[in-house]
C-alpha atoms as a PDB file:
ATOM      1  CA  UNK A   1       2.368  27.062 -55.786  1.00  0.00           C
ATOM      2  CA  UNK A   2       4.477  24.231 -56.819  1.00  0.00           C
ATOM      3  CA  UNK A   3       3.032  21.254 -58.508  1.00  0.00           C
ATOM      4  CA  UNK A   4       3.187  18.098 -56.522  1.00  0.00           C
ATOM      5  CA  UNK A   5       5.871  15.629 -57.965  1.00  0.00           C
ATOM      6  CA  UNK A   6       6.398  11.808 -57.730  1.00  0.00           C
ATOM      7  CA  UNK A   7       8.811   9.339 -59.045  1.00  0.00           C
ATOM      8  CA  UNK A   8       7.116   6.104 -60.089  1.00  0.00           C
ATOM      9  CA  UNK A   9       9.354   3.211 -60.847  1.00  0.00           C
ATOM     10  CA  UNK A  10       8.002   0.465 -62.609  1.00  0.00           C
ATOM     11  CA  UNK A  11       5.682   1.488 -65.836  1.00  0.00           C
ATOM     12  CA  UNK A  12       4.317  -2.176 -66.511  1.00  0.00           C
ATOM     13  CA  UNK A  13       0.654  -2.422 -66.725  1.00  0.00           C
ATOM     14  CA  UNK A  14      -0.127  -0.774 -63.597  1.00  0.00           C
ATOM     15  CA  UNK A  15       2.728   1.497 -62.814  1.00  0.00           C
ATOM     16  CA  UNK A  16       1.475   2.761 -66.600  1.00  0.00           C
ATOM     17  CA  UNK A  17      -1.706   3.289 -65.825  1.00  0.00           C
ATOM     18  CA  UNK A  18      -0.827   4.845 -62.234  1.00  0.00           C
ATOM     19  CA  UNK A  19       1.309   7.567 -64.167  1.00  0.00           C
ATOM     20  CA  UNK A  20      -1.560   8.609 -66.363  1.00  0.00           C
ATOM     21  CA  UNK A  21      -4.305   8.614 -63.658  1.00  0.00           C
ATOM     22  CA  UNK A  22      -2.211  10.804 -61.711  1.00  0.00           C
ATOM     23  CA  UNK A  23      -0.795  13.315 -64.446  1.00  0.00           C
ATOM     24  CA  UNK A  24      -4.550  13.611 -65.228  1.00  0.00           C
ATOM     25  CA  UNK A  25      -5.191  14.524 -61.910  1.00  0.00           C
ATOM     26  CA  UNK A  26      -2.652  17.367 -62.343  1.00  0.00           C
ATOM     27  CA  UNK A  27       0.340  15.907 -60.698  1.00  0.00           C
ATOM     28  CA  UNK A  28       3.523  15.850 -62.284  1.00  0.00           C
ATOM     29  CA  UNK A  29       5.248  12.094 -62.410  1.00  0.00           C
ATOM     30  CA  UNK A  30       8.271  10.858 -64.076  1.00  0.00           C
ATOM     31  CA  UNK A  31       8.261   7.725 -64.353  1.00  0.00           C
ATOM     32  CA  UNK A  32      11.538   5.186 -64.955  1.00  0.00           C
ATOM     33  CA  UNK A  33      11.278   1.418 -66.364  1.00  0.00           C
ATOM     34  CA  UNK A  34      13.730  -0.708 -67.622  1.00  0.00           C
ATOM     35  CA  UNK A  35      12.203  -0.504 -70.535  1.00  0.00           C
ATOM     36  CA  UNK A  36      13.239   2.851 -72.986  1.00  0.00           C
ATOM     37  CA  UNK A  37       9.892   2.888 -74.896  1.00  0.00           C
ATOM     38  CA  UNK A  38       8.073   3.738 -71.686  1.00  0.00           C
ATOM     39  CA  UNK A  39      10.332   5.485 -69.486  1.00  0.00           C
ATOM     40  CA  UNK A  40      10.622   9.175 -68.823  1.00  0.00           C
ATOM     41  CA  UNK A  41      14.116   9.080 -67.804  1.00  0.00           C
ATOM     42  CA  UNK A  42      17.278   6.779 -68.724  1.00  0.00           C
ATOM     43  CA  UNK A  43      18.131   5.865 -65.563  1.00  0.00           C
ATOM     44  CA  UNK A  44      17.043   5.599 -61.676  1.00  0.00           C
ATOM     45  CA  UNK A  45      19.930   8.432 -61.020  1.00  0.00           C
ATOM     46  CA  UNK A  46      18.155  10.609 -63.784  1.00  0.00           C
ATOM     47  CA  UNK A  47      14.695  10.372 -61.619  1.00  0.00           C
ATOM     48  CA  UNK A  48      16.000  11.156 -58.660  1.00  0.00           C
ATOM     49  CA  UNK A  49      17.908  13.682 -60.232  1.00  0.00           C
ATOM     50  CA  UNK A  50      14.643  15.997 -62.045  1.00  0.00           C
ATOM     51  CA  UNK A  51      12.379  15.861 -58.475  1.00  0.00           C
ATOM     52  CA  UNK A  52      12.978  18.168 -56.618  1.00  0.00           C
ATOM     53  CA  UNK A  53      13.299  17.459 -52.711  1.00  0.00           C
ATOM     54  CA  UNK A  54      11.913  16.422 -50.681  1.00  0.00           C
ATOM     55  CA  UNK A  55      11.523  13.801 -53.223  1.00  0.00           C
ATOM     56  CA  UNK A  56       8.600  11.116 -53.378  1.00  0.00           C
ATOM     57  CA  UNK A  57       9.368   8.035 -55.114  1.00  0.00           C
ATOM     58  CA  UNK A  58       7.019   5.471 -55.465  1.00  0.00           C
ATOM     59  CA  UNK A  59       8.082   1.659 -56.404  1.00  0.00           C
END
């Protein structure tokens, strides 16, 4: 069985801590910020790009 995927946009203070709550609850999430240091991905195209579909993106 697959593992359930979602794209999180936003990894400020609580985007951040809504990635790690859910990869710790066995779901995968990549997550894309403005930011380099935090994000998973370079860009929003990149994101949609690794889920695959249907895709989930949360903002």
């Amino acid at each position: 069985m697959a593992s359930t995927q979602i794209g999180l946009v936003g990894l400020g203070k609580m985007g951040g801590n809504m990635r790690e709550r859910l990869r710790n609850a066995g779901l995968t999430v990549i997550g894309y910020d403005r930011s380099p240091e935090v994000s998973d991905v370079p860009s929003l195209v990149d994101l949609v790009d690794r889920l695959d579909g249907p895709r989930a993106v949360w903002v």
